[in-house]
C-alpha atoms as a PDB file:
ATOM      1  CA  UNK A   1      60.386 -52.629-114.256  1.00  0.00           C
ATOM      2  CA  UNK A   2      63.190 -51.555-116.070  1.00  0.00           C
ATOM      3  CA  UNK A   3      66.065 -49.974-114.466  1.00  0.00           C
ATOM      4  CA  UNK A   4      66.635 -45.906-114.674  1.00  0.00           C
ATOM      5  CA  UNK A   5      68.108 -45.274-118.123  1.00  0.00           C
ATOM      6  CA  UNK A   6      72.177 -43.290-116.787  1.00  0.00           C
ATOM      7  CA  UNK A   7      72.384 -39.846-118.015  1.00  0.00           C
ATOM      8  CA  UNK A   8      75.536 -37.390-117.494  1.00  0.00           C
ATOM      9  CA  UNK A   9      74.992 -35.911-113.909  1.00  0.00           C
ATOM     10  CA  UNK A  10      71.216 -37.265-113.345  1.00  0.00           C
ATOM     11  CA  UNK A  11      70.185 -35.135-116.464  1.00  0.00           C
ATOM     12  CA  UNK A  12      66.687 -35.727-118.441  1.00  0.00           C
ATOM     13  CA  UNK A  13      66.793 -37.683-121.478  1.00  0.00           C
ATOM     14  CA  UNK A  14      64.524 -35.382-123.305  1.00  0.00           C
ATOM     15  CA  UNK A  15      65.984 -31.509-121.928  1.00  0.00           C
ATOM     16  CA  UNK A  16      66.692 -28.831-123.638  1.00  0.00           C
ATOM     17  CA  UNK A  17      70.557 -29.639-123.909  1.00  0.00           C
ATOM     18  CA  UNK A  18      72.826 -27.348-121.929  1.00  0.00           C
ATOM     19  CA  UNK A  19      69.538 -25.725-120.361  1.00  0.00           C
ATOM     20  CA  UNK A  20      70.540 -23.482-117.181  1.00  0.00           C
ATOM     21  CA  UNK A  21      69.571 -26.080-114.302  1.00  0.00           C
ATOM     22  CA  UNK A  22      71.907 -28.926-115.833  1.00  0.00           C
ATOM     23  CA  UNK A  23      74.645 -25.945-116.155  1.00  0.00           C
ATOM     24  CA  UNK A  24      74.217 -22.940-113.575  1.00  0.00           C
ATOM     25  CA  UNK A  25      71.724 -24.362-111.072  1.00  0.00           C
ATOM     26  CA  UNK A  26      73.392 -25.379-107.468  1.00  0.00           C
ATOM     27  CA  UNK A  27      73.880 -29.152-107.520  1.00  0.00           C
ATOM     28  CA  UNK A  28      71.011 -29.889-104.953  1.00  0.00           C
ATOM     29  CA  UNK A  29      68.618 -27.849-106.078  1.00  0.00           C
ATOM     30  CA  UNK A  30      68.333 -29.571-109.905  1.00  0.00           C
ATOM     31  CA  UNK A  31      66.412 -32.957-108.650  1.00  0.00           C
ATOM     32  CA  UNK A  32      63.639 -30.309-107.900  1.00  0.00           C
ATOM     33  CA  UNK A  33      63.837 -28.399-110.734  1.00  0.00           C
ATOM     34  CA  UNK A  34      64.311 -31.500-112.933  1.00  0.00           C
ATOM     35  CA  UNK A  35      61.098 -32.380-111.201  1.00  0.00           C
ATOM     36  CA  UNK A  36      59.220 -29.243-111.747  1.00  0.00           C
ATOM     37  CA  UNK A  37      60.338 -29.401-115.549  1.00  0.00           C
ATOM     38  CA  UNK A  38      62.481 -25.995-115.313  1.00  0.00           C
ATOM     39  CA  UNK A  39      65.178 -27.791-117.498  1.00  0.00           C
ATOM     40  CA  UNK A  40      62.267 -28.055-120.457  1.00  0.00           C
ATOM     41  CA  UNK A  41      60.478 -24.464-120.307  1.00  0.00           C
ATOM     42  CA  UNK A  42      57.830 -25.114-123.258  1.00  0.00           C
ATOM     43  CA  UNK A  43      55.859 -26.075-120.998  1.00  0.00           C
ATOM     44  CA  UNK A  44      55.791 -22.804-118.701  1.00  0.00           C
ATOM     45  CA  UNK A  45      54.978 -21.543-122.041  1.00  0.00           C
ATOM     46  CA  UNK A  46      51.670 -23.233-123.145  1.00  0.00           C
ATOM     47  CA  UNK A  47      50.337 -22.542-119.347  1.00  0.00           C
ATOM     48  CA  UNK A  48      51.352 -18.953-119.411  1.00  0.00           C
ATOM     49  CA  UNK A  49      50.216 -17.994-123.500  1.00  0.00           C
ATOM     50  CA  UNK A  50      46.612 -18.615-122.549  1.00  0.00           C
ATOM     51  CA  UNK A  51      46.925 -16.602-119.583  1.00  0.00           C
ATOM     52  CA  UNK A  52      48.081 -13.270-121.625  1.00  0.00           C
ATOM     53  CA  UNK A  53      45.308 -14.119-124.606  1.00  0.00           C
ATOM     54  CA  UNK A  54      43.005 -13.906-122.235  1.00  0.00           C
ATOM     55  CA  UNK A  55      44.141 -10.342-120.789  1.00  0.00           C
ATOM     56  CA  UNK A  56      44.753  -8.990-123.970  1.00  0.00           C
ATOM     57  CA  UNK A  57      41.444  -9.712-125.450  1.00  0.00           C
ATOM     58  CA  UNK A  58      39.895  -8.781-122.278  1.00  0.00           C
ATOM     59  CA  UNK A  59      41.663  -4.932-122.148  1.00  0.00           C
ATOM     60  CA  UNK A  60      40.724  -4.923-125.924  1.00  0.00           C
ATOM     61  CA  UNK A  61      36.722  -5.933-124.449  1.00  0.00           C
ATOM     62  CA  UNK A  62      36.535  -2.673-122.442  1.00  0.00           C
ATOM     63  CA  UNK A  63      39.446  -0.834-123.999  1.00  0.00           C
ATOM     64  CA  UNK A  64      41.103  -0.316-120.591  1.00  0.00           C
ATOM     65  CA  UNK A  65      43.843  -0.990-119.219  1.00  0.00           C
ATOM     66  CA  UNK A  66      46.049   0.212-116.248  1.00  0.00           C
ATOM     67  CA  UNK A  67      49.252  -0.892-114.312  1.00  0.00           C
ATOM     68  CA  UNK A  68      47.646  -3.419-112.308  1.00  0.00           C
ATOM     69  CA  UNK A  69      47.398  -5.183-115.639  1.00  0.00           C
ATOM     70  CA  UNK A  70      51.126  -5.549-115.852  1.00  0.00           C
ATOM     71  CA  UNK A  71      51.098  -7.096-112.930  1.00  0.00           C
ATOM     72  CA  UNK A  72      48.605  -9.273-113.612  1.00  0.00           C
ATOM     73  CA  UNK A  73      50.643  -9.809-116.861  1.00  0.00           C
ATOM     74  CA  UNK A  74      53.847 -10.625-114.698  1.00  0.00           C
ATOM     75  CA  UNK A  75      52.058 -12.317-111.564  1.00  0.00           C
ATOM     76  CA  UNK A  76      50.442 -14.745-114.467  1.00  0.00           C
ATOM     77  CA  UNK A  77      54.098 -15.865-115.784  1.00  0.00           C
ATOM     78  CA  UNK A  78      55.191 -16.254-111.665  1.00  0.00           C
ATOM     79  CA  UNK A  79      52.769 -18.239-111.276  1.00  0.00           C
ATOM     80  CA  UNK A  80      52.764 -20.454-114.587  1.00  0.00           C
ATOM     81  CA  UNK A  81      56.266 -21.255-113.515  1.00  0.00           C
ATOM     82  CA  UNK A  82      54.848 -22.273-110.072  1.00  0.00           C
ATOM     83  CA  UNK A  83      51.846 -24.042-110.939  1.00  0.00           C
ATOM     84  CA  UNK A  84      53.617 -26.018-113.917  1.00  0.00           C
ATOM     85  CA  UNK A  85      56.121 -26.680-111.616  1.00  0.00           C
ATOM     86  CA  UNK A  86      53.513 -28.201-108.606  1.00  0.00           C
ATOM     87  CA  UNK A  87      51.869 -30.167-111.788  1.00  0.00           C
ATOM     88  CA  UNK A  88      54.582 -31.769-113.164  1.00  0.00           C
ATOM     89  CA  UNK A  89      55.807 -32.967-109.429  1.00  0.00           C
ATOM     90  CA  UNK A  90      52.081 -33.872-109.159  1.00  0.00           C
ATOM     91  CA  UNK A  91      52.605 -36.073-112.235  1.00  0.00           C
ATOM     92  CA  UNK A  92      55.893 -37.591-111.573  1.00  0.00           C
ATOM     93  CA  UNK A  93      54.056 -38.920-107.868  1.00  0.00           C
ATOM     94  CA  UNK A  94      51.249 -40.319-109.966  1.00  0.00           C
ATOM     95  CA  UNK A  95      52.865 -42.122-112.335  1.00  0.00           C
ATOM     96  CA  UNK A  96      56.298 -43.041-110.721  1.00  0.00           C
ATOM     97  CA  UNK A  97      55.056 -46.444-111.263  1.00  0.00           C
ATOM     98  CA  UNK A  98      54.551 -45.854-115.063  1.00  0.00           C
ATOM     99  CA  UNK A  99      57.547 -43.459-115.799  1.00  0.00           C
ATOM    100  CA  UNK A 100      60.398 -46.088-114.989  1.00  0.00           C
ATOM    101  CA  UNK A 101      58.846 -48.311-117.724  1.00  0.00           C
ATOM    102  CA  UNK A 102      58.978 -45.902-120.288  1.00  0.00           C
ATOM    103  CA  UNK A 103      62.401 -44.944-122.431  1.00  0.00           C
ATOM    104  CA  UNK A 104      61.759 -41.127-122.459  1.00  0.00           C
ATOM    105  CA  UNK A 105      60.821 -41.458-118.999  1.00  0.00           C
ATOM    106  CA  UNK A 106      62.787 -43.471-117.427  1.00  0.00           C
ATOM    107  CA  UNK A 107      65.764 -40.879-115.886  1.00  0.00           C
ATOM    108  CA  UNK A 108      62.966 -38.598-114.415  1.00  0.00           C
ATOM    109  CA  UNK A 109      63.620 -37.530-110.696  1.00  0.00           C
ATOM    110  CA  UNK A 110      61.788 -39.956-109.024  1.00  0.00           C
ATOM    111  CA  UNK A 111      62.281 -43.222-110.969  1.00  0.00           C
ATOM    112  CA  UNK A 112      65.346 -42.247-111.563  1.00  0.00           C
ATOM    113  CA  UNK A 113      65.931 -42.038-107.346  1.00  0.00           C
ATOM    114  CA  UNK A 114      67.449 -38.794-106.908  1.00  0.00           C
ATOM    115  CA  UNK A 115      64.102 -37.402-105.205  1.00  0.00           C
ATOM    116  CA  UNK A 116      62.062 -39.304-102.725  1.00  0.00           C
ATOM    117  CA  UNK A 117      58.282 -39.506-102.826  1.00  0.00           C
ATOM    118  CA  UNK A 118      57.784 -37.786 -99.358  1.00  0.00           C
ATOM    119  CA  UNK A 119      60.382 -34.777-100.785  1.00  0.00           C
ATOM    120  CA  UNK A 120      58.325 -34.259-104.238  1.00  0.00           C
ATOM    121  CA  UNK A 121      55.163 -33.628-102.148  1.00  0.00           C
ATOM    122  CA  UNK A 122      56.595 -31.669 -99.607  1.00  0.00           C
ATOM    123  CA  UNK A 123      58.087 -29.326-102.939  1.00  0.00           C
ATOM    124  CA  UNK A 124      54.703 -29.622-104.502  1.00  0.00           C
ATOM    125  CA  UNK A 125      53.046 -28.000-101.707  1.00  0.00           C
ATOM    126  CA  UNK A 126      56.148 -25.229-101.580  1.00  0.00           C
ATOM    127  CA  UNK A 127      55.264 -24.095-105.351  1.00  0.00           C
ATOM    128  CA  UNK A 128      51.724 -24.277-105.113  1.00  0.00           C
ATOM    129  CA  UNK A 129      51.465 -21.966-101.963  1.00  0.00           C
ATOM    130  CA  UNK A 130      53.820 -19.350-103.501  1.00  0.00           C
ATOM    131  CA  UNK A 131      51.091 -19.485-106.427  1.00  0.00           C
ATOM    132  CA  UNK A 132      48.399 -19.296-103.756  1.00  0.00           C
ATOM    133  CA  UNK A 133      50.067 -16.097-102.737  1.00  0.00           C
ATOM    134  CA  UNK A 134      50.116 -14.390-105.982  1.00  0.00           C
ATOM    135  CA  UNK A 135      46.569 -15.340-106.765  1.00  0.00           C
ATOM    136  CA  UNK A 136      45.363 -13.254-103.694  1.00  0.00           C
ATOM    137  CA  UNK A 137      46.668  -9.947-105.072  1.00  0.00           C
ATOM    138  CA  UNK A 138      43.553 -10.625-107.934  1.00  0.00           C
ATOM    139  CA  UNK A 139      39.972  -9.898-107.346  1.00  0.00           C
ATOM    140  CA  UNK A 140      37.822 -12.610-105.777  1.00  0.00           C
ATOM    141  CA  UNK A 141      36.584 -13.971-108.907  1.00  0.00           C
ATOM    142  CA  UNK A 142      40.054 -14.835-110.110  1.00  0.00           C
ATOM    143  CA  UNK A 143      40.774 -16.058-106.694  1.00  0.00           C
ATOM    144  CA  UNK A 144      38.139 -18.403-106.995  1.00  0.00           C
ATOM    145  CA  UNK A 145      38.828 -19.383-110.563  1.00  0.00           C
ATOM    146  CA  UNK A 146      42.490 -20.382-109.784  1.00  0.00           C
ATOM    147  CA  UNK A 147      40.960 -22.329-107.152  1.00  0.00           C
ATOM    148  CA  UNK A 148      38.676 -24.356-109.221  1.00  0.00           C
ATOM    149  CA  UNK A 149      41.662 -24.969-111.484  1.00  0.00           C
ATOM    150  CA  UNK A 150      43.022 -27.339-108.822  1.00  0.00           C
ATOM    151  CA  UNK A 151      40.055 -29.817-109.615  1.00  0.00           C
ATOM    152  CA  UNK A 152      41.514 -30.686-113.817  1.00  0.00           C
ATOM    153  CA  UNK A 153      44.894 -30.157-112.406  1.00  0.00           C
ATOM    154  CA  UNK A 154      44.285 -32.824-109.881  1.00  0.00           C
ATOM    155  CA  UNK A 155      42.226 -35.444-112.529  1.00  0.00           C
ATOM    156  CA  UNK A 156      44.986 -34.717-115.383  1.00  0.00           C
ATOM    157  CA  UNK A 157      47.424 -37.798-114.514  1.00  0.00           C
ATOM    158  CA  UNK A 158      44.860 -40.601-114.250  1.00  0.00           C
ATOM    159  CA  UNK A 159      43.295 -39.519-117.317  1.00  0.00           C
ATOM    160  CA  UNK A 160      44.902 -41.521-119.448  1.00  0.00           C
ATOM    161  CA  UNK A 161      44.273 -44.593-117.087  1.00  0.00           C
ATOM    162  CA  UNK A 162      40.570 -44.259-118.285  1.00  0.00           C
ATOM    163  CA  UNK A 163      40.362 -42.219-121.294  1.00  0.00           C
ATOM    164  CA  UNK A 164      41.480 -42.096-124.762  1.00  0.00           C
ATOM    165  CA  UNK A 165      41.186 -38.704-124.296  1.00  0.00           C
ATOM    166  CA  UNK A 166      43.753 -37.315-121.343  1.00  0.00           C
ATOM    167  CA  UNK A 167      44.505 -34.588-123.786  1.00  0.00           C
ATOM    168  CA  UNK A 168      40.828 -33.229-122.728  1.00  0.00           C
ATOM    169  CA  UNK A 169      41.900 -33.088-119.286  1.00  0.00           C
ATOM    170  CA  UNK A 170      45.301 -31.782-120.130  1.00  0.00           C
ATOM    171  CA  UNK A 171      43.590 -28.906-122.715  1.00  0.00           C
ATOM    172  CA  UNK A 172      40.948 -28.244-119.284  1.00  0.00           C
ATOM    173  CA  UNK A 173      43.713 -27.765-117.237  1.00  0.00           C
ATOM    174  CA  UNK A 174      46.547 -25.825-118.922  1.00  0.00           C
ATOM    175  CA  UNK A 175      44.147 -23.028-120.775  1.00  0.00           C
ATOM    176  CA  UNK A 176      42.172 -22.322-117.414  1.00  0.00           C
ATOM    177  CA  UNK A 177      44.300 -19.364-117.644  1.00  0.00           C
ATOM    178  CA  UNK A 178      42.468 -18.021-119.908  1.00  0.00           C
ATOM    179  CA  UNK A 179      39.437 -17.613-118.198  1.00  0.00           C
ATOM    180  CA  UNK A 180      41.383 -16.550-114.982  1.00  0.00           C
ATOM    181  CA  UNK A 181      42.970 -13.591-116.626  1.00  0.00           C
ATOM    182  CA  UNK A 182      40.310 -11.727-117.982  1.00  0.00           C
ATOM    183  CA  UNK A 183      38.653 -12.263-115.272  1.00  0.00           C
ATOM    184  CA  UNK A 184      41.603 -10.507-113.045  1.00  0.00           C
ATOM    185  CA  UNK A 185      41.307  -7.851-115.643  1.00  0.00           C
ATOM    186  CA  UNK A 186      37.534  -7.214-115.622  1.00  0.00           C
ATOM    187  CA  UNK A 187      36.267  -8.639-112.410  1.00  0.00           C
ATOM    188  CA  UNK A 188      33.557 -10.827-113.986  1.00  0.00           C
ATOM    189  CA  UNK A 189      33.685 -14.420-116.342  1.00  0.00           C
ATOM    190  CA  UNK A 190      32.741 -13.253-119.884  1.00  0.00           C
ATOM    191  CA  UNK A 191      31.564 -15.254-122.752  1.00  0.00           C
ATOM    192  CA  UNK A 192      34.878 -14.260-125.260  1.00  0.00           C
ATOM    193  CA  UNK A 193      36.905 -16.141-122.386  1.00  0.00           C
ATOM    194  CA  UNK A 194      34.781 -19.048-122.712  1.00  0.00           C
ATOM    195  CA  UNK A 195      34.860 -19.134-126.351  1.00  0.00           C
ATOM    196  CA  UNK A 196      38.640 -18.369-126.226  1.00  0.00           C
ATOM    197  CA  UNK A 197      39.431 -20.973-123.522  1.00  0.00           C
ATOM    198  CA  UNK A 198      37.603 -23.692-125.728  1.00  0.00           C
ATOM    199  CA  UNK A 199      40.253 -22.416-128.611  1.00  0.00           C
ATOM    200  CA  UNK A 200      42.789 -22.869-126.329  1.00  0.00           C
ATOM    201  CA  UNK A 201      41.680 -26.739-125.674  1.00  0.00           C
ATOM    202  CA  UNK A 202      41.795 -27.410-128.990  1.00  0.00           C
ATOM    203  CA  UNK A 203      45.001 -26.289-129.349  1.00  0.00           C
ATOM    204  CA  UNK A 204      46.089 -28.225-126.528  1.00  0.00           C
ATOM    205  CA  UNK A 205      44.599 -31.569-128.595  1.00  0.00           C
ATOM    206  CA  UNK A 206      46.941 -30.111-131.329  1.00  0.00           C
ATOM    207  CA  UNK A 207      50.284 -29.796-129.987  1.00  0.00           C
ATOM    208  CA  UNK A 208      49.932 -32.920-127.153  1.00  0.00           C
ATOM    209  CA  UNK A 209      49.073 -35.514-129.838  1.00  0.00           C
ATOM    210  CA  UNK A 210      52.230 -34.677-131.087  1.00  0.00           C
ATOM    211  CA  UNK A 211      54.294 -34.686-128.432  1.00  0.00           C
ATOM    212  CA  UNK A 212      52.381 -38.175-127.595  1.00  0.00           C
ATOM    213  CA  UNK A 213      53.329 -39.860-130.446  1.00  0.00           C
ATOM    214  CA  UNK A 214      57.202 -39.912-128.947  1.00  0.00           C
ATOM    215  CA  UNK A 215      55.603 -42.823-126.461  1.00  0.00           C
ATOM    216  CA  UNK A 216      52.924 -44.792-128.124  1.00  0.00           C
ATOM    217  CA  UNK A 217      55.015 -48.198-128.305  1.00  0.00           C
ATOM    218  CA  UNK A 218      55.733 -47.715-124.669  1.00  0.00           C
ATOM    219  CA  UNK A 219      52.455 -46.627-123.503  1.00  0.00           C
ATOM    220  CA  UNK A 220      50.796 -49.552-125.752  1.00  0.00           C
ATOM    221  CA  UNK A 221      52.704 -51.937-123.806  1.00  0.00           C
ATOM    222  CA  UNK A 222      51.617 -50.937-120.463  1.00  0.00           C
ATOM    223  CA  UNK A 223      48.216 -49.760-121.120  1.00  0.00           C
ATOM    224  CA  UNK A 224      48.292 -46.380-121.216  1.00  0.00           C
ATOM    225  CA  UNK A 225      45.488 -44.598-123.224  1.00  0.00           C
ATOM    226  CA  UNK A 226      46.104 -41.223-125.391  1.00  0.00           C
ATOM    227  CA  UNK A 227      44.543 -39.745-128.564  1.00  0.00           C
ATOM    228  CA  UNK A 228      48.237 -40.085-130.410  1.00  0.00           C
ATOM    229  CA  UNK A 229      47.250 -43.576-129.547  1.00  0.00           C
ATOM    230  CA  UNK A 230      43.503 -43.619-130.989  1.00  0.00           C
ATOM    231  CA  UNK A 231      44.221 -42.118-133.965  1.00  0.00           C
ATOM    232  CA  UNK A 232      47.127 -44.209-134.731  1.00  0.00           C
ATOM    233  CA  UNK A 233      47.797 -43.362-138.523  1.00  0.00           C
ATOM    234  CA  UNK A 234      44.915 -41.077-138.970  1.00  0.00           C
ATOM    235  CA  UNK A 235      46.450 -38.416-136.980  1.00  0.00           C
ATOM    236  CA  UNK A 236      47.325 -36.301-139.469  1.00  0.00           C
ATOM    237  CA  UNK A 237      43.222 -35.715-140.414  1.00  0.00           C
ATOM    238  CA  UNK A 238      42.355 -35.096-136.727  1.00  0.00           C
ATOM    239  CA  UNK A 239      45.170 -32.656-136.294  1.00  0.00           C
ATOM    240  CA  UNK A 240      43.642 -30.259-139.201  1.00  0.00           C
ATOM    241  CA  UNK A 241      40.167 -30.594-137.250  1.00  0.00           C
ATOM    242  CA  UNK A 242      42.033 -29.457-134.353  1.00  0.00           C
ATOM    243  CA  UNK A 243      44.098 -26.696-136.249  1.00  0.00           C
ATOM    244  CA  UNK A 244      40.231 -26.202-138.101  1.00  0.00           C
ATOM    245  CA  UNK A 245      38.978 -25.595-134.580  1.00  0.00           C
ATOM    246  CA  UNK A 246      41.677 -23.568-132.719  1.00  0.00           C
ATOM    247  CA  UNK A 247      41.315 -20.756-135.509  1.00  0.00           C
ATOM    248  CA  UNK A 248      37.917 -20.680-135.673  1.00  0.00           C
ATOM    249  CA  UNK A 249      37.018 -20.330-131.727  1.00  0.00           C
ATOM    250  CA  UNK A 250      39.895 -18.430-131.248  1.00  0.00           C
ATOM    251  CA  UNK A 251      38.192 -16.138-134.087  1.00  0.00           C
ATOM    252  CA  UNK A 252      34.905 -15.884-132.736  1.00  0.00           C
ATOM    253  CA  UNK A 253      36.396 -15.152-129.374  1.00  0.00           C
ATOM    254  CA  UNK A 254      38.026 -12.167-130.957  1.00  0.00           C
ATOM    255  CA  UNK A 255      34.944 -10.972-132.484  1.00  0.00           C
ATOM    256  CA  UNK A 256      32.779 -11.515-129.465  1.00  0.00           C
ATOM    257  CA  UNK A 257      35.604  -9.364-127.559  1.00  0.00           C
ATOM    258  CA  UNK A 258      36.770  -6.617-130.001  1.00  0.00           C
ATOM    259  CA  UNK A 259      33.271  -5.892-132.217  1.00  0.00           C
ATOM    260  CA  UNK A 260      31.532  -4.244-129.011  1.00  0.00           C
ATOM    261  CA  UNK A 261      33.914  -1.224-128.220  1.00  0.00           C
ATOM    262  CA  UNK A 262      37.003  -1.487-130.833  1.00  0.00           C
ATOM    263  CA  UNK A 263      37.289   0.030-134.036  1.00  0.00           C
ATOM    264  CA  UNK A 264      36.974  -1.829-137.060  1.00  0.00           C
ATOM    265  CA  UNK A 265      41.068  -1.497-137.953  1.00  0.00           C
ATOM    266  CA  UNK A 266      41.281  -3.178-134.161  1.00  0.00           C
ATOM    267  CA  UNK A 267      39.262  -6.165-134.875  1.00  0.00           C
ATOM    268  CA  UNK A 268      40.382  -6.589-138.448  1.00  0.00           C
ATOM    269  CA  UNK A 269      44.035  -6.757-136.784  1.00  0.00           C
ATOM    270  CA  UNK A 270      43.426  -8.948-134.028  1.00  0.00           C
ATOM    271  CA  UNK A 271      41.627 -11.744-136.546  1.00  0.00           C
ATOM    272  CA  UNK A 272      45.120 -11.756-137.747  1.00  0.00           C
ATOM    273  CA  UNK A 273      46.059 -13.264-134.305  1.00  0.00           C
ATOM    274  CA  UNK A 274      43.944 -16.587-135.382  1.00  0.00           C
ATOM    275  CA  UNK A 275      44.542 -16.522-139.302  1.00  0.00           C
ATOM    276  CA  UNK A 276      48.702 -16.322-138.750  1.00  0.00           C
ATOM    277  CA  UNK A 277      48.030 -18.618-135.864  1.00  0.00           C
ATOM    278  CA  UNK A 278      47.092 -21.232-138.098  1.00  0.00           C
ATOM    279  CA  UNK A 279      49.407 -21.033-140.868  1.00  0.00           C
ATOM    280  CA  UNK A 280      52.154 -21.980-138.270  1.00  0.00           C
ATOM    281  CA  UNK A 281      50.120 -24.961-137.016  1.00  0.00           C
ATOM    282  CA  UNK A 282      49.650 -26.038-140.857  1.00  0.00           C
ATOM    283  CA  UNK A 283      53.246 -25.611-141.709  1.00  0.00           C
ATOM    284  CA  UNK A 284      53.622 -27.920-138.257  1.00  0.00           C
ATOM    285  CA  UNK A 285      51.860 -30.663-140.211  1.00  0.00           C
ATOM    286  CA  UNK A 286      53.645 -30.790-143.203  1.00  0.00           C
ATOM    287  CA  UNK A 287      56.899 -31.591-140.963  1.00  0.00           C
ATOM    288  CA  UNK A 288      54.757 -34.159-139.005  1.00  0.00           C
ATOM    289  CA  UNK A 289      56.328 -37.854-139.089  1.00  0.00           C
ATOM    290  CA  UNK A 290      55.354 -40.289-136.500  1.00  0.00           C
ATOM    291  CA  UNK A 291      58.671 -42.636-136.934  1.00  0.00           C
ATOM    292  CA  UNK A 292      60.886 -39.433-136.430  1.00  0.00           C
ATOM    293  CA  UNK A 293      60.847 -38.571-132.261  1.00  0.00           C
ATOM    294  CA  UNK A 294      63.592 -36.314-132.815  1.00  0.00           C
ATOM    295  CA  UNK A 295      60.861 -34.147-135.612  1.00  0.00           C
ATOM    296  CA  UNK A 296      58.099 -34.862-133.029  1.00  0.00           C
ATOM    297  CA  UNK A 297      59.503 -33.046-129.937  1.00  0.00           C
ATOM    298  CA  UNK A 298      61.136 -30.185-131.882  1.00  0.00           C
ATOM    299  CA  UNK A 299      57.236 -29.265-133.560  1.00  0.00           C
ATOM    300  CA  UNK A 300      55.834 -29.920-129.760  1.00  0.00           C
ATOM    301  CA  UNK A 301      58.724 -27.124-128.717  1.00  0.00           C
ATOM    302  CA  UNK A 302      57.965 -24.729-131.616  1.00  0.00           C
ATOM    303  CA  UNK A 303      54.067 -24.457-130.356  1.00  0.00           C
ATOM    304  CA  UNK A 304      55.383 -21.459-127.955  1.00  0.00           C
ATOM    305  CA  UNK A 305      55.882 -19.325-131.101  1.00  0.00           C
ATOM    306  CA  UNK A 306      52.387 -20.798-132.312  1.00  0.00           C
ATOM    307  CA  UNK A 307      50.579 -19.148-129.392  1.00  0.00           C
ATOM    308  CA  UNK A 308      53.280 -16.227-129.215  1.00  0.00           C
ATOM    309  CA  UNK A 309      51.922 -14.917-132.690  1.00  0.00           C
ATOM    310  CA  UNK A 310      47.834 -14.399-131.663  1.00  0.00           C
ATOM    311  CA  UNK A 311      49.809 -12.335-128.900  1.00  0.00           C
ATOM    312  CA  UNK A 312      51.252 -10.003-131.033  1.00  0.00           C
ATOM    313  CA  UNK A 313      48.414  -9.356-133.085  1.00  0.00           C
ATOM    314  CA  UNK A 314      46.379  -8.968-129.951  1.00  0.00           C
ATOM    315  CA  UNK A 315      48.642  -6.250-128.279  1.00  0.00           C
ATOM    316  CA  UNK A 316      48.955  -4.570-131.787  1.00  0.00           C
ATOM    317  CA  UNK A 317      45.059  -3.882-132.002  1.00  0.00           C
ATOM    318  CA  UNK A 318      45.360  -2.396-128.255  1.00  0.00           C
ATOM    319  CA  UNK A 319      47.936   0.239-129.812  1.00  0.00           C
ATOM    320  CA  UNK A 320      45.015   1.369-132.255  1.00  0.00           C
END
């Protein structure tokens, strides 16, 4: 194994520079945050989108909504944070044997020995009971959906050990969301969650082939399975039949949701969620370049304003 790549003050090679652990955080909290990924906040993002998509489109279902669905709105971002967090450290334990061989990986908490094995479980368990307690302020069917979502949470890092396809697993566990926030809104699982949370997957295949294509030398050399792998220069095709995909379930969710109660103006308006969502995964691909890391993690980063734009459409039809 290769030895921990130095960075300025135990910083992560691939962080948002000057992020607000690295710069305001106290100096013995950021191994922990580093470890729960608080220095790189995209990915609070792509947990937490599917979350309000699915509470949106669920208010717009039954055309209700009330406070409890802001804080089911706010307890949803809480816990993103959280559960990304206890993922992440989940991860990092999994594959501390992997990470050190691996140049973007390499200066990671627990390779990089500023955070002990014993201390990233014990901080693991910290952010995922917090989450716990957030969950219990929604109904018992959410309850019990955020406690299925353990279960792809838990298979996610060993994916790739068997798999071509870890992004599945990935795309199962950061869209369960979805389904657990309409549920907290309407008290029951509802086909237009299903459909939407299948969107949401696809999406996931999107934006994580990408971002895998930063490692494929690295994970080629010891072993480590991903689609940016299995499609090697036919990546570009597979991504439009994942863009292809995203808008079209994410479409029929919207019609299954809106078409029952809405007006027409309503669902006309939130179709626009889907149709502007895909233009911004299109113009994605025509900056796509898998010999350019640098272009790679900047159009992984810019997915938060991919999902951010259904969102906006969504809350508009509620307004009509």
């Amino acid at each position: 194994m290769q030895e921990p790549a130095p960075t300025p003050d135990g910083q992560v090679a691939d962080a948002v520079k000057d992020n607000w652990v690295d710069v305001y955080a106290p100096a013995w909290t950021r191994p922990y945050l580093r470890l729960s990924r608080a220095d790189r906040p995209i990915g609070t993002w792509l947990l937490l989108l599917p979350c309000w998509w699915g509470l949106a489109l669920s208010m717009l279902h039954d055309q209700r909504a009330g406070l409890h669905d802001l804080w089911i709105a706010v307890g949803c971002a809480i816990g993103a944070w959280l559960m990304r967090g206890a993922g992440c450290t989940w991860n990092d334990i999994t594959d501390r044997g992997f990470d050190g061989q691996v140049e973007r990986t390499r200066s990671r908490p627990i390779p990089a020995g500023q955070v002990t094995v014993r201390g990233a479980v014990i901080w693991m368990c910290a952010q995922s009971l917090l989450a716990f307690g957030i969950l219990l302020t929604f109904n018992w069917a959410a309850i019990g959906l955020g406690v299925l979502a353990l279960l792809p949470v838990a298979i996610y890092p060993f994916a790739k050990r068997f798999t071509w396809w870890p992004q599945v697993f990935l795309g199962l566990a950061f869209n369960w969301g979805a389904l657990l926030a309409w549920t907290a809104h309407s008290g029951r699982l509802e086909a237009p969650a299903v459909v939407l949370y299948m969107a949401g997957i696809a999406w996931t295949l999107f934006y994580d082939t990408i971002y895998a294509h930063q490692d494929t030398e690295d994970d080629a050399l010891i072993g480590i399975k991903s689609t940016a792998r299995l499609f090697g220069d036919k990546t570009a095709a597979w991504l439009r039949r994942f863009l292809m995909a995203t808008v079209g379930l994410m479409g029929l969710a919207v019609i299954y949701a809106v078409k029952p109660e809405a007006s027409v103006l309503a669902l006309v308006v939130a179709l626009g969620g889907p149709w502007a969502m895909g233009w911004h995964m299109a113009w994605q691909l025509r900056g796509f370049d898998t010999e350019d890391n640098a272009k790679l993690l900047q159009l992984f980063r810019a997915n938060r304003d991919t999902g951010v734009i259904p969102l906006v459409f969504f809350g508009a039809a509620l307004l009509l």
